[in-house]
C-alpha atoms as a PDB file:
ATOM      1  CA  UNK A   1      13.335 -18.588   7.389  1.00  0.00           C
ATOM      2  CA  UNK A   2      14.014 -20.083   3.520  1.00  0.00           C
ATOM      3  CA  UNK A   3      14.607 -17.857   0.738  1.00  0.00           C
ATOM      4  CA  UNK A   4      11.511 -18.722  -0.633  1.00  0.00           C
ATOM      5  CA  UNK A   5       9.573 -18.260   2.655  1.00  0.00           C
ATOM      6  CA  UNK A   6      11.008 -14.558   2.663  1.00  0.00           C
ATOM      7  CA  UNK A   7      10.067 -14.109  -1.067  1.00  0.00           C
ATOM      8  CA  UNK A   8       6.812 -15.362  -0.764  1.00  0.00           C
ATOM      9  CA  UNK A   9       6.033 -13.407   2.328  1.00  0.00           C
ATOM     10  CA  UNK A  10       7.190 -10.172   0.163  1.00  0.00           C
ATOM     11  CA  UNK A  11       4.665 -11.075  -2.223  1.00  0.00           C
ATOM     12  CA  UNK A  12       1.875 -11.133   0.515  1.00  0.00           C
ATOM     13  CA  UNK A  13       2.809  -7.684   2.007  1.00  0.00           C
ATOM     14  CA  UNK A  14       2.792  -5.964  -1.778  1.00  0.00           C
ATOM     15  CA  UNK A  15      -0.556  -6.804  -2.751  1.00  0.00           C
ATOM     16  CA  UNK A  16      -2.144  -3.908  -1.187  1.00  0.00           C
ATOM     17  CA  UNK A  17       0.710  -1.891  -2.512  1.00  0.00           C
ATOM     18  CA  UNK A  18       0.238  -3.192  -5.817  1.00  0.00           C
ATOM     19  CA  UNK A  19      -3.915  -2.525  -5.750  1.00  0.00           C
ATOM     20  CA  UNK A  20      -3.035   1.120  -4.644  1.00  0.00           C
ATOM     21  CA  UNK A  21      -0.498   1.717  -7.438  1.00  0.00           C
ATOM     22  CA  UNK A  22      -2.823   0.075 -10.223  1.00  0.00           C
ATOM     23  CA  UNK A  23      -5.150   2.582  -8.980  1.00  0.00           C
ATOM     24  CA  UNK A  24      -2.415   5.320  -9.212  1.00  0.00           C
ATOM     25  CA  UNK A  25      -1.772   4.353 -12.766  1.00  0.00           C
ATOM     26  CA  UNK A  26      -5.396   4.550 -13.354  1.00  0.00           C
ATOM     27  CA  UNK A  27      -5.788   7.900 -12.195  1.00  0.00           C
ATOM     28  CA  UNK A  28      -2.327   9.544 -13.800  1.00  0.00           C
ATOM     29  CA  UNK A  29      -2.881   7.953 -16.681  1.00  0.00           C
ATOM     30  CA  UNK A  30       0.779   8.316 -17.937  1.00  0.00           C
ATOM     31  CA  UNK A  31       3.219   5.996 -17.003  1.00  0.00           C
ATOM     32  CA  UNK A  32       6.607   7.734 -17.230  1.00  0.00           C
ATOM     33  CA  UNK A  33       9.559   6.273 -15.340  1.00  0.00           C
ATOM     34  CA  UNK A  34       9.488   9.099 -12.965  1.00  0.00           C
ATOM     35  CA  UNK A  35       6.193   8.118 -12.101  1.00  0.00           C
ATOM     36  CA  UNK A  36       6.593   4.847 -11.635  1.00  0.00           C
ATOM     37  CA  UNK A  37       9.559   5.219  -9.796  1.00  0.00           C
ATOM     38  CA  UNK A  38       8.251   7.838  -7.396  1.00  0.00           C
ATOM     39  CA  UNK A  39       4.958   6.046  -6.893  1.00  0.00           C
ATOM     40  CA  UNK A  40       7.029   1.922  -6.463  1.00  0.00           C
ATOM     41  CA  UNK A  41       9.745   3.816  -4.283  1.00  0.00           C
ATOM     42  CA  UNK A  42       7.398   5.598  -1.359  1.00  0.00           C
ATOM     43  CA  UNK A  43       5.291   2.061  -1.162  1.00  0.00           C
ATOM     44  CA  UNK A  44       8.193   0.002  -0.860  1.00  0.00           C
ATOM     45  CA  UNK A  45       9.638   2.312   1.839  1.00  0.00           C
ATOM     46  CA  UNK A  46       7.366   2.068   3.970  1.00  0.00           C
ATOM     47  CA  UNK A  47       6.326  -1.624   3.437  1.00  0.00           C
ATOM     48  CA  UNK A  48      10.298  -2.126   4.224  1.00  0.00           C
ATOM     49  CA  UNK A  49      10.418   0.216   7.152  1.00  0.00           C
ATOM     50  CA  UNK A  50       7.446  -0.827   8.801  1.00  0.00           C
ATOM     51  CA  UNK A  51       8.584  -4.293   8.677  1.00  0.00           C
ATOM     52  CA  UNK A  52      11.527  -2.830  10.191  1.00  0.00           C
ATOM     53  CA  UNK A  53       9.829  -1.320  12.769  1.00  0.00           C
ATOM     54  CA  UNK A  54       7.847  -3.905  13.711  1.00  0.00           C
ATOM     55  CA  UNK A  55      11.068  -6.408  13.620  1.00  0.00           C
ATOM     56  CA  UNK A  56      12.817  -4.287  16.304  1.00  0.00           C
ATOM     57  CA  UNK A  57      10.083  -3.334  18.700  1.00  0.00           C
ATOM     58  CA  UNK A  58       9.489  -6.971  18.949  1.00  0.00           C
ATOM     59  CA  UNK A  59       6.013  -8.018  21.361  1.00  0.00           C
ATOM     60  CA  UNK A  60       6.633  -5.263  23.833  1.00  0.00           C
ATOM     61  CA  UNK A  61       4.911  -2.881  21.006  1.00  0.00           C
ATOM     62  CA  UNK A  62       2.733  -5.407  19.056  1.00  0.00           C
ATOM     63  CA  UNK A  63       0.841  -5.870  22.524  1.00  0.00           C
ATOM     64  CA  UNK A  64       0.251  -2.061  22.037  1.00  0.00           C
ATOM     65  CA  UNK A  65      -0.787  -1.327  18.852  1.00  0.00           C
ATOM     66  CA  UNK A  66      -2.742  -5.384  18.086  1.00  0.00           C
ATOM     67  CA  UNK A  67      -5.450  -3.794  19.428  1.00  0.00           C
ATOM     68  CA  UNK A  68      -6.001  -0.961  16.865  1.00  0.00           C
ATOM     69  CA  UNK A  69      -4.053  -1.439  14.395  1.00  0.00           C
ATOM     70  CA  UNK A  70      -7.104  -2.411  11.607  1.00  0.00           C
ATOM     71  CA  UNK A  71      -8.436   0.635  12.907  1.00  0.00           C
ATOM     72  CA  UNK A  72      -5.584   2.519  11.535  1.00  0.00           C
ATOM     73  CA  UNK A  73      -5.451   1.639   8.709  1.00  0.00           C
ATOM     74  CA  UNK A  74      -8.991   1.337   7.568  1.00  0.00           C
ATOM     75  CA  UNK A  75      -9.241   4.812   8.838  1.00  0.00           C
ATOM     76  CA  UNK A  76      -6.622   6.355   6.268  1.00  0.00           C
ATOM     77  CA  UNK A  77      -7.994   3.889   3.803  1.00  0.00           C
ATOM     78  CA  UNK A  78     -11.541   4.741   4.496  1.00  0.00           C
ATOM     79  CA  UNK A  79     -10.299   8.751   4.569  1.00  0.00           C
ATOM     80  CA  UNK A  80      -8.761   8.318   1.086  1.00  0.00           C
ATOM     81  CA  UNK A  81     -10.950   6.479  -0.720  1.00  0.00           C
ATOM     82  CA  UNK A  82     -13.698   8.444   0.519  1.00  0.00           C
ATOM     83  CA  UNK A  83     -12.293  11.606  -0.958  1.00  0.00           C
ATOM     84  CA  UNK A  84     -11.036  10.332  -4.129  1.00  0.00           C
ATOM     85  CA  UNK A  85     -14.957   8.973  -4.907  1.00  0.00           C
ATOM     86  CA  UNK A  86     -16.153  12.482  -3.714  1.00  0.00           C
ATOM     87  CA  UNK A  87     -13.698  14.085  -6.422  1.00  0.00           C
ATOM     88  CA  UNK A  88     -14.724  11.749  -9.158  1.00  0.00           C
ATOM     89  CA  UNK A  89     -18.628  13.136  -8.157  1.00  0.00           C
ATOM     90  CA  UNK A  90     -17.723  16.285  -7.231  1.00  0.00           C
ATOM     91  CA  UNK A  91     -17.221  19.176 -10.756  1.00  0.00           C
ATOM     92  CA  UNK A  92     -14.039  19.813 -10.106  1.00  0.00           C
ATOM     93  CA  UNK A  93     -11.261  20.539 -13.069  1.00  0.00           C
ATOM     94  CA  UNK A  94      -9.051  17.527 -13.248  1.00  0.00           C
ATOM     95  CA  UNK A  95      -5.987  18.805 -12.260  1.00  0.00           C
ATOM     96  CA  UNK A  96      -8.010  19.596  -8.385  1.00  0.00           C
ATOM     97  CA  UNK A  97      -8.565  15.801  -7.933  1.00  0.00           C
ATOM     98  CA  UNK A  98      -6.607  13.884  -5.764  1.00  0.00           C
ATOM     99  CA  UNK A  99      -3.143  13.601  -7.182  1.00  0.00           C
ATOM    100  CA  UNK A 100      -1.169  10.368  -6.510  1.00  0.00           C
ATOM    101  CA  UNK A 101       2.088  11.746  -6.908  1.00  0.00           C
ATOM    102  CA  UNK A 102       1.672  14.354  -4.365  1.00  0.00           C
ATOM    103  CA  UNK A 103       4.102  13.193  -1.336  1.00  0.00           C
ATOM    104  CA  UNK A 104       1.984  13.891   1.052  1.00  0.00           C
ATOM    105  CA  UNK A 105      -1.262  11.779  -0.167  1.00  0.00           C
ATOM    106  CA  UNK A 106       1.977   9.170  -1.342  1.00  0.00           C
ATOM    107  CA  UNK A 107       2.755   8.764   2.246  1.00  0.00           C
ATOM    108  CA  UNK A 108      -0.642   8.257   3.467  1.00  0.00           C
ATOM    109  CA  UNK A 109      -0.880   5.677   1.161  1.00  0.00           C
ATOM    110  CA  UNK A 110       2.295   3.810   1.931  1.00  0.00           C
ATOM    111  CA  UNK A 111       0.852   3.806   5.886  1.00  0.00           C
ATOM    112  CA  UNK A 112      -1.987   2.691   5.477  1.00  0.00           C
ATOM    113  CA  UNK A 113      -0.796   0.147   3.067  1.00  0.00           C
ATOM    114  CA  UNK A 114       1.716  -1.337   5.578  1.00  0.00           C
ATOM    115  CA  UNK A 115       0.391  -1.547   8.447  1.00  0.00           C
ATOM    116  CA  UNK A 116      -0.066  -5.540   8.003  1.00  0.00           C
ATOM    117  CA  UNK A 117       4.017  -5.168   7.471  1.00  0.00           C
ATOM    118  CA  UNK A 118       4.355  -3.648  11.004  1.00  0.00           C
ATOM    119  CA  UNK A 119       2.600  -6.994  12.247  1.00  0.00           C
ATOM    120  CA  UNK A 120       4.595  -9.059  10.665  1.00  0.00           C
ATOM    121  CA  UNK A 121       7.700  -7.296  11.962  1.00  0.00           C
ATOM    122  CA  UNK A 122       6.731  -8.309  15.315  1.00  0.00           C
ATOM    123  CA  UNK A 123       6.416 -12.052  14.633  1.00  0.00           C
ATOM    124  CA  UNK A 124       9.538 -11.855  12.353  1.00  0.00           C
ATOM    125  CA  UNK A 125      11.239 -10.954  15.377  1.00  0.00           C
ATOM    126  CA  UNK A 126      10.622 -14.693  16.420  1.00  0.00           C
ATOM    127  CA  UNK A 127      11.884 -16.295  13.765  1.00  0.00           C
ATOM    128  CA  UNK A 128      15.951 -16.243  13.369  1.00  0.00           C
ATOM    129  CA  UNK A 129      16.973 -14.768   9.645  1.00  0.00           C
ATOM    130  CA  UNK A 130      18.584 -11.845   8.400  1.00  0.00           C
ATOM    131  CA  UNK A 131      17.055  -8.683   8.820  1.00  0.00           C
ATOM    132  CA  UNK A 132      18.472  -6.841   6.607  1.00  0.00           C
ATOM    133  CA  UNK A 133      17.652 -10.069   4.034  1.00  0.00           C
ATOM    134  CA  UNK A 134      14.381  -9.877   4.432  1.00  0.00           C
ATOM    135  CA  UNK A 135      13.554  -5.860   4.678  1.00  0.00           C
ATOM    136  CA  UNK A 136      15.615  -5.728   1.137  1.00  0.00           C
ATOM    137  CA  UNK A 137      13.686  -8.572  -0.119  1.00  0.00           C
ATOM    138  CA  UNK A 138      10.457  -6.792   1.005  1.00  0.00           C
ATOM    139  CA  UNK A 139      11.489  -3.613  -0.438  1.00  0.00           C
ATOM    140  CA  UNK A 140      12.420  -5.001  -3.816  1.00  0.00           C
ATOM    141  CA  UNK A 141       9.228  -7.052  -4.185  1.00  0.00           C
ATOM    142  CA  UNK A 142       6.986  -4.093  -3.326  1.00  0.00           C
ATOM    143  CA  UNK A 143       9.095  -1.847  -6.085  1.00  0.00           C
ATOM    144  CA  UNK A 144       8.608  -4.699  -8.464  1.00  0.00           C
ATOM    145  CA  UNK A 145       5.202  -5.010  -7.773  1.00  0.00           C
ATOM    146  CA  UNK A 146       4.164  -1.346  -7.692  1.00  0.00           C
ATOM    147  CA  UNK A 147       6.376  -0.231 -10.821  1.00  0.00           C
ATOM    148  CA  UNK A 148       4.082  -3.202 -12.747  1.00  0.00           C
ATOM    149  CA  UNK A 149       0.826  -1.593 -11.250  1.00  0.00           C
ATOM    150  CA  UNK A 150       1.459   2.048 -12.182  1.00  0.00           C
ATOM    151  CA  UNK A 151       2.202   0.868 -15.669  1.00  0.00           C
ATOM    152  CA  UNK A 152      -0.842  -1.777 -15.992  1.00  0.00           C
ATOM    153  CA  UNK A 153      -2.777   1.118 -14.201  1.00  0.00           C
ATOM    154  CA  UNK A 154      -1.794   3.508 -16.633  1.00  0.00           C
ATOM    155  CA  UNK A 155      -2.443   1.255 -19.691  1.00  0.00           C
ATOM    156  CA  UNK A 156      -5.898   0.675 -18.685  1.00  0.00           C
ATOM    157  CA  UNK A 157      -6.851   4.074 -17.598  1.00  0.00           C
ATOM    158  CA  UNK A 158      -5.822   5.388 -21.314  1.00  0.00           C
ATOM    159  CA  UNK A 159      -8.232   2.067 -22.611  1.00  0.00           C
ATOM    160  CA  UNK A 160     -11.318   2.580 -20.524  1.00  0.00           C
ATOM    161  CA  UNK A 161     -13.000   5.489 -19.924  1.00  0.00           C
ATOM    162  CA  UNK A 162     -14.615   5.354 -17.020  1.00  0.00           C
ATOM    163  CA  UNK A 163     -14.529   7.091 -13.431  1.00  0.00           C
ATOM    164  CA  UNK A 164     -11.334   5.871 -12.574  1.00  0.00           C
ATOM    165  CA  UNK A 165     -10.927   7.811  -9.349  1.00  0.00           C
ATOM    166  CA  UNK A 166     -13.801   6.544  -8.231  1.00  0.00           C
ATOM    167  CA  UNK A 167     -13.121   3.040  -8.871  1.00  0.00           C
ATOM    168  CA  UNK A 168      -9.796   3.403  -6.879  1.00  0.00           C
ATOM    169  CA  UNK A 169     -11.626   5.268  -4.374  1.00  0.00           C
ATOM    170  CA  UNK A 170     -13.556   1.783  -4.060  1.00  0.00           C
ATOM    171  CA  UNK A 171     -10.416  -0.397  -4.161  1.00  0.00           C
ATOM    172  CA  UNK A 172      -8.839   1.351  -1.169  1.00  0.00           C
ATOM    173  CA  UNK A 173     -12.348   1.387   0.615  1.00  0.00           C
ATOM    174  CA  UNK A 174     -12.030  -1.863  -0.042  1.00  0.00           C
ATOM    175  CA  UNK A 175      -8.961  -3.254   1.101  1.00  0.00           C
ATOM    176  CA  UNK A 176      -9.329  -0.832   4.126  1.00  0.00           C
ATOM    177  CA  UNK A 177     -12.878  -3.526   5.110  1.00  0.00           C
ATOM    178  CA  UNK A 178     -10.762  -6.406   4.385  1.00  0.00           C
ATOM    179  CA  UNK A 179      -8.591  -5.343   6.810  1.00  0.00           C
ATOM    180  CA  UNK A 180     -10.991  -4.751   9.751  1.00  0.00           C
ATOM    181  CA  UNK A 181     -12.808  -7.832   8.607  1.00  0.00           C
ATOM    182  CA  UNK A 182      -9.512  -9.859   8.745  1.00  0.00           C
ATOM    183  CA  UNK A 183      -8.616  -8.554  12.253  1.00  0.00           C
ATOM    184  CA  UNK A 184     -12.343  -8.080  13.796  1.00  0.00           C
ATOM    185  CA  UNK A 185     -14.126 -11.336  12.436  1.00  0.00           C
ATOM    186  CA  UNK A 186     -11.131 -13.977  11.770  1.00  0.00           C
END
């Protein structure tokens, strides 16, 4: 596998990563280096690890998981979106809403957002390349990636004022359906 196929394949895997931390932006609505670092670092964990994962469990555990794996992840999508739109309905005080820098919603987030990268482990176990090449590379494009989308996130949450949390809670609702679609229908 090229440099360029490695790169571009980095650039695939972040995109969720990147919708979830422009929502994460949105929603904190101050982009502070700590922020952005704590927000880019979780995602590109587990994007990394989970292509890790999937690398060294090879076909044995892809025929396991193939099955369900949509499933997983639309369900933590579907479970965090949903309660980040019933916040932004809801009358609670701001600071009771869903808070993207807590680790623990962090984490969810970087699961459900890397799933895809487990699956593409598995085939990268196929291909001859460099592991640790190409979980660095993944790593570093997701950091890039989600560092930008806390930032943009930010910028436009200060700029429009609208129900931010509940257009995230949309996004990930969102890319949770693309998901089941893309593994269900095609």
């Amino acid at each position: 596998m090229s440099l360029v196929e490695i790169i571009l394949l980095a650039v695939g895997l972040s995109m969720d990563s990147l919708a979830v931390s422009v929502t994460s932006g949105a929603i904190i609505r101050q982009c502070t280096i700590r922020h952005m670092v704590k927000i880019a670092s979780v995602l590109a964990f587990f994007q990394a690890m989970f292509t890790l994962a999937g690398y060294l469990l090879g076909y044995g555990f892809l025929k396991l998981i193939e099955a369900f794996d949509h499933w997983i992840a639309f369900g933590l999508l579907l479970y965090l979106g949903g309660r980040m739109i019933w916040e932004s309905l809801s009358q609670k005080e701001e600071e009771e809403r869903m808070n993207p820098l807590c680790l623990k919603t962090l984490c969810g987030l970087g699961v459900a957002t890397s799933i895809d990268a487990l699956a593409v482990g598995v085939s990268l176990a196929l291909l001859k390349g460099s592991l640790s090449q190409i979980v660095l590379i993944v790593a570093l494009v997701t950091f890039l990636f989600a560092s930008f989308g806390v930032c943009f996130g930010s910028k436009v949450g200060k700029r429009i004022n609208l129900k931010l949390d509940l257009i995230g809670g949309l996004i990930l609702i969102g890319i949770g359906v693309k998901i089941l679609i893309e593994h269900t229908l095609l």
